[in-house]
Protein backbone atom coordinates (compact mmCIF):
# COMPACT_ATOMS: atom_id res chain seq x y z
CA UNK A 1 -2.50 -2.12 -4.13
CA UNK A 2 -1.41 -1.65 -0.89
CA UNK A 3 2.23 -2.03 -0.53
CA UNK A 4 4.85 -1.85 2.60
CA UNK A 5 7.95 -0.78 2.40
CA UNK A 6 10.63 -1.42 4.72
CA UNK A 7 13.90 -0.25 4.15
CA UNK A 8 16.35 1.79 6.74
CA UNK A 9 18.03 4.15 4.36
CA UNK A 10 15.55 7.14 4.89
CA UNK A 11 16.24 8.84 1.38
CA UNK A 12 15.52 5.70 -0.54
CA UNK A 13 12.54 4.53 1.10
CA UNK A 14 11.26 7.88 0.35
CA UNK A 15 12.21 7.74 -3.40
CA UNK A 16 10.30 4.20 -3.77
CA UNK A 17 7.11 5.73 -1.52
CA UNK A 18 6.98 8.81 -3.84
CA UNK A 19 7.32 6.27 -6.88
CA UNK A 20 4.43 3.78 -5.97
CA UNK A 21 2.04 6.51 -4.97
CA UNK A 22 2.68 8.34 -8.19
CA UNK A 23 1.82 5.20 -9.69
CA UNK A 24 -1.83 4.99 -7.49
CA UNK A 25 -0.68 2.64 -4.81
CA UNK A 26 -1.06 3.20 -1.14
CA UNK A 27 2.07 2.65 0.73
CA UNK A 28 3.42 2.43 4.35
CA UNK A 29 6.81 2.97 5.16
CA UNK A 30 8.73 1.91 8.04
CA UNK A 31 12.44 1.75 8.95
CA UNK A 32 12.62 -0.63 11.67
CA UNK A 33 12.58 -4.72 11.14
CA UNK A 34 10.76 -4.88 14.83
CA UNK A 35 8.63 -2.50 14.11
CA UNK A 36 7.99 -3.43 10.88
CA UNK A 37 6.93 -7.16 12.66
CA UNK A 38 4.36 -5.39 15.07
CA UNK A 39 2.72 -3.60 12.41
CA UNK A 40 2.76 -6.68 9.93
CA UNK A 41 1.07 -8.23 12.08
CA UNK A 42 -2.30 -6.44 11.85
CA UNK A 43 -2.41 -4.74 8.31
CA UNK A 44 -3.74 -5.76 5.49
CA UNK A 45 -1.35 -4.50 2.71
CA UNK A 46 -1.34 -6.81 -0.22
CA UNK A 47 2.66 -6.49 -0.61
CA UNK A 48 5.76 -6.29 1.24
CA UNK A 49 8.95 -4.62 -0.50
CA UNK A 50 12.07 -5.09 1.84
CA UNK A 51 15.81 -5.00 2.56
CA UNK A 52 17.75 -7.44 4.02
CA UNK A 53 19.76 -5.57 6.17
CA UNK A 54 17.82 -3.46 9.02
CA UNK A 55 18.09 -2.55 12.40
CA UNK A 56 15.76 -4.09 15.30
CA UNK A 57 15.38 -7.08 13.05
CA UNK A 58 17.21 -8.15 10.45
CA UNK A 59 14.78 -8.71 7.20
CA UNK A 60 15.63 -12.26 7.03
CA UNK A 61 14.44 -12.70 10.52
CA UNK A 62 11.36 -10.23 9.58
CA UNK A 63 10.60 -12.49 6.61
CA UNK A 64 10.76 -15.97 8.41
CA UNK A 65 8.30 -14.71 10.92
CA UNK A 66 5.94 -13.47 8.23
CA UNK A 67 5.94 -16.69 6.48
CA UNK A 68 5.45 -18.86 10.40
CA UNK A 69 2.18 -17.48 11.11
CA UNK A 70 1.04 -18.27 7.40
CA UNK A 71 1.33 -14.56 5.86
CA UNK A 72 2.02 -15.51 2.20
CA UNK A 73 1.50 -12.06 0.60
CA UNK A 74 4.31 -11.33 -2.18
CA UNK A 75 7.85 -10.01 -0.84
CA UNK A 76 10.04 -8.39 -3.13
CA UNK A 77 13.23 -8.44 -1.49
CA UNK A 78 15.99 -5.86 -1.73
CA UNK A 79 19.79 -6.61 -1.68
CA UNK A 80 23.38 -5.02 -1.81
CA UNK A 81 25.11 -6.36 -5.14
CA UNK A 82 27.60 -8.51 -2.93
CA UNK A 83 25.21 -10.00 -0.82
CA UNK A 84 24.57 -12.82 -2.90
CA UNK A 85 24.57 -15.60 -0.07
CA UNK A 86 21.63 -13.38 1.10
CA UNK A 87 19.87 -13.18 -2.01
CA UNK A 88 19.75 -17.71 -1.63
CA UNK A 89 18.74 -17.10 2.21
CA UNK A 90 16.17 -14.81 1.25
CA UNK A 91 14.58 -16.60 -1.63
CA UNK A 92 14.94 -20.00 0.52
CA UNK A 93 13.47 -17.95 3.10
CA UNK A 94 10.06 -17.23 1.21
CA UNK A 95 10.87 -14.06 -0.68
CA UNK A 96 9.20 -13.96 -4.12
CA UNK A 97 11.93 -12.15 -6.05
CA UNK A 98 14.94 -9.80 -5.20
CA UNK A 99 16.10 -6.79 -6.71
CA UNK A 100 19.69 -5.66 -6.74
CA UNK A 101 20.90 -2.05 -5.31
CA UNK A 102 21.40 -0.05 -7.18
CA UNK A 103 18.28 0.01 -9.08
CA UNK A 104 16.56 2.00 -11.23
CA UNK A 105 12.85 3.28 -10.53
CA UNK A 106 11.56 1.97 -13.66
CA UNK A 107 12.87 -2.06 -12.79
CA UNK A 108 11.47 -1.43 -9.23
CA UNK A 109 7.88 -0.58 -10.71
CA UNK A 110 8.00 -3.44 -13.46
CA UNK A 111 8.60 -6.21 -10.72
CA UNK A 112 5.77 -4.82 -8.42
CA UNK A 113 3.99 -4.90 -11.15
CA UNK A 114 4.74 -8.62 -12.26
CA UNK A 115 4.52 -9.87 -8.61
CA UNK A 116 1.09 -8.09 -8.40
CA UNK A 117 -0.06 -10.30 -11.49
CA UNK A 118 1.04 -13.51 -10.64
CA UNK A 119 0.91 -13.59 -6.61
CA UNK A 120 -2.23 -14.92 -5.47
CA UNK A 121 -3.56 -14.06 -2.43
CA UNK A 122 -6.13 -15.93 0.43
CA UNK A 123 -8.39 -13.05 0.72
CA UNK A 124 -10.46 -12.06 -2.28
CA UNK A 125 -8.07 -9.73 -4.67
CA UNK A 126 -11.71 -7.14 -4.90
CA UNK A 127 -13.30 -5.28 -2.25
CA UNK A 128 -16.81 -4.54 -1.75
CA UNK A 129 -18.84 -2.11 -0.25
CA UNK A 130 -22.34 -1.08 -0.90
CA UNK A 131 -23.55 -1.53 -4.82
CA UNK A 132 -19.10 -0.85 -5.80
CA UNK A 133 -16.21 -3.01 -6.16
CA UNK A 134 -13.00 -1.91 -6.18
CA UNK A 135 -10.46 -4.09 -8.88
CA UNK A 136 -7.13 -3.56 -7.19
CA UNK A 137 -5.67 -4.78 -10.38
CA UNK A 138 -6.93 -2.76 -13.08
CA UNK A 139 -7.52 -0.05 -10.41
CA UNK A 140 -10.89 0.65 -11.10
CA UNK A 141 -13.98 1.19 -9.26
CA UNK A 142 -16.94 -0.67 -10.37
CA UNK A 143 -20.67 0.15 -10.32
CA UNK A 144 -23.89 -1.58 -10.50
CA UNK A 145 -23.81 -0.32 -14.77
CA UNK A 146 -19.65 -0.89 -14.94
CA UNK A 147 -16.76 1.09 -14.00
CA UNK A 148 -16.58 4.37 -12.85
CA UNK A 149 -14.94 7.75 -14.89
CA UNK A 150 -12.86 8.35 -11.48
CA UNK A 151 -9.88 10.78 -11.51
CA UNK A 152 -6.78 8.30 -10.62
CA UNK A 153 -5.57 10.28 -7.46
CA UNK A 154 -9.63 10.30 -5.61
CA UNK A 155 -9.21 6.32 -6.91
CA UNK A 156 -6.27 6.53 -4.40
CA UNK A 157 -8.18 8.33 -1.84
CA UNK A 158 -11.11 5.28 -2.01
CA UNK A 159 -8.95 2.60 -1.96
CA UNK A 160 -6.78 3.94 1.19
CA UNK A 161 -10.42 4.81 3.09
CA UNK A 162 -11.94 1.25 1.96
CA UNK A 163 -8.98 -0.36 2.89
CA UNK A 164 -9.06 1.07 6.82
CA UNK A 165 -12.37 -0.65 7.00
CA UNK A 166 -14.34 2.07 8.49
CA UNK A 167 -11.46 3.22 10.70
CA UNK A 168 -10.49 6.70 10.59
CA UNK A 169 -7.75 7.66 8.72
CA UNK A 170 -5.33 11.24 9.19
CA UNK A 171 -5.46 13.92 6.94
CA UNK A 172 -1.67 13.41 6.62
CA UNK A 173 -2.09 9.79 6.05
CA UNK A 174 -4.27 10.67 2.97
CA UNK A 175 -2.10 13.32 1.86
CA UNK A 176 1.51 10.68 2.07
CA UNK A 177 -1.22 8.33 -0.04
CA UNK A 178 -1.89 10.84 -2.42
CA UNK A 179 1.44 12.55 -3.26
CA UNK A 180 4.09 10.80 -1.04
CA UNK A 181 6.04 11.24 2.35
CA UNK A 182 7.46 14.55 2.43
CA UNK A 183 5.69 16.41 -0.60
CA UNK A 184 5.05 20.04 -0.69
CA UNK A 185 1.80 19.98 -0.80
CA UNK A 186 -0.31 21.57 1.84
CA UNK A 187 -3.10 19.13 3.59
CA UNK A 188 -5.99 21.54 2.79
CA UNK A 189 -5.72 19.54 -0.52
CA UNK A 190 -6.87 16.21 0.94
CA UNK A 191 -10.65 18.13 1.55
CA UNK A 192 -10.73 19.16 -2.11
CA UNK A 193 -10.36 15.92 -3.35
CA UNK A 194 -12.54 14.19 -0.24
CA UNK A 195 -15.23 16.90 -1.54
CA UNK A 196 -14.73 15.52 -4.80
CA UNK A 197 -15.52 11.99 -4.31
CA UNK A 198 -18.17 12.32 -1.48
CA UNK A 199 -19.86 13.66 -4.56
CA UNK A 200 -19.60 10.71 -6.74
CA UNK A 201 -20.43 8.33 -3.78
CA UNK A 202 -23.65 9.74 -1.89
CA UNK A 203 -25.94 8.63 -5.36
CA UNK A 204 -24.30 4.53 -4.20
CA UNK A 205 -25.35 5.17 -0.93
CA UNK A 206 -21.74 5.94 0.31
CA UNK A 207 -20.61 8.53 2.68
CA UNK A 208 -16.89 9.59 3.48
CA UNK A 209 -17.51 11.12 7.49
CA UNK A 210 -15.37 13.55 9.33
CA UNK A 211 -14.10 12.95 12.30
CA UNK A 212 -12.92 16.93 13.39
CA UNK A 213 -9.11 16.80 14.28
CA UNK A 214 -8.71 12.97 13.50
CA UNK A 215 -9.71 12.28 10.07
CA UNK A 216 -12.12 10.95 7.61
CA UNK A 217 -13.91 7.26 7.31
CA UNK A 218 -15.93 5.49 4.75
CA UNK A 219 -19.55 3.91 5.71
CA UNK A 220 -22.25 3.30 3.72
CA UNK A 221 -24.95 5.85 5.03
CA UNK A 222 -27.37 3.05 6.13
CA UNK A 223 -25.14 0.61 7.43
């Protein structure tokens, strides 16, 4: 999936990023409610994990406007342990289910995991392009004879370039995908595994492009 996280305290919403990617997912971060609203407003992550309290706009506020213009993607909301009255709000609000600071990694992965089950969504939960489907819930890639044998960190590479949509995507963007915001690893990795799957791809007809100082895109080579 492709999940957005929203949370002000810096070290946390890196601890949650690092978590989900480990786990395969894609994931945005931001640290701003307004900003948070602008970008919201033309992504297309499947989930939205935030706090209630953040600067620019509070995630109550953030929330309401999500739900207005008919944005009913699941929201796992995160609150202090005393802010119980917010927890109500937030749920009354449209949040799907809360979870309670502190919390440990392992809760935070089970309830993504449950909201990813059960939350249905308007746009079709696979994606298509060329002769492969990609299963965002069993996170597998699907050919004309079944699924794919696809390492699970180049499955995170093709779902982050399939979701973009043809739009370029950073090197660093890929890398935060792969391994998280702030890892040690050095982008040259990103080309290995971009090698690796451009492999797999060209016999479906698929091509990951270059774009020299910008990035890399996903087209199918006749399109």
């Amino acid at each position: 999936m492709r999940i957005v996280v929203v949370e002000d305290n810096v070290a946390m919403a890196k601890g949650i990023a690092y978590r989900l990617r480990d786990e395969g997912h894609a994931v945005d971060v931001l640290h701003d409610g307004a900003d948070a609203d602008s970008f919201l407003q033309s992504d297309g992550a499947d989930m939205l994990i935030l706090d209630i309290k953040l600067p620019g706009l509070s995630g109550l506020d953030l929330l309401g406007r999500l739900r207005t213009r008919g944005d009913d993607r699941a929201v796992l909301m995160l609150t202090a342990q005393a802010e119980t009255d917010l927890k109500v709000k937030g749920l009354d609000a449209g949040a799907d289910d809360y979870l309670t600071k502190p919390f440990e990694m392992d809760e935070l992965s089970a309830r993504v995991r449950a909201l990813g089950r059960r939350h249905a969504r308007s746009e079709p939960a696979e994606r298509k392009i060329g002769p492969l489907v990609f299963d965002p819930t069993s996170r597998m890639i699907i050919g004309p004879n079944g699924p794919l044998a696809v390492p699970r960190r180049e499955v995170t590479l093709f779902e982050t370039l399939l979701a973009a949509r043809g739009r370029i995507v950073s090197k660093q963007s890929l890398l935060d995908n792969l391994y998280g915001t702030g890892s040690d690893v050095d982008e040259p990795v990103v080309e290995v595994y971009v090698s690796r799957l451009r492999k797999r791809l060209k016999s479906f007809g698929l091509e990951i492009k270059v774009q020299r100082g910008l990035g890399y895109f996903l087209v199918e080579q006749h399109a």
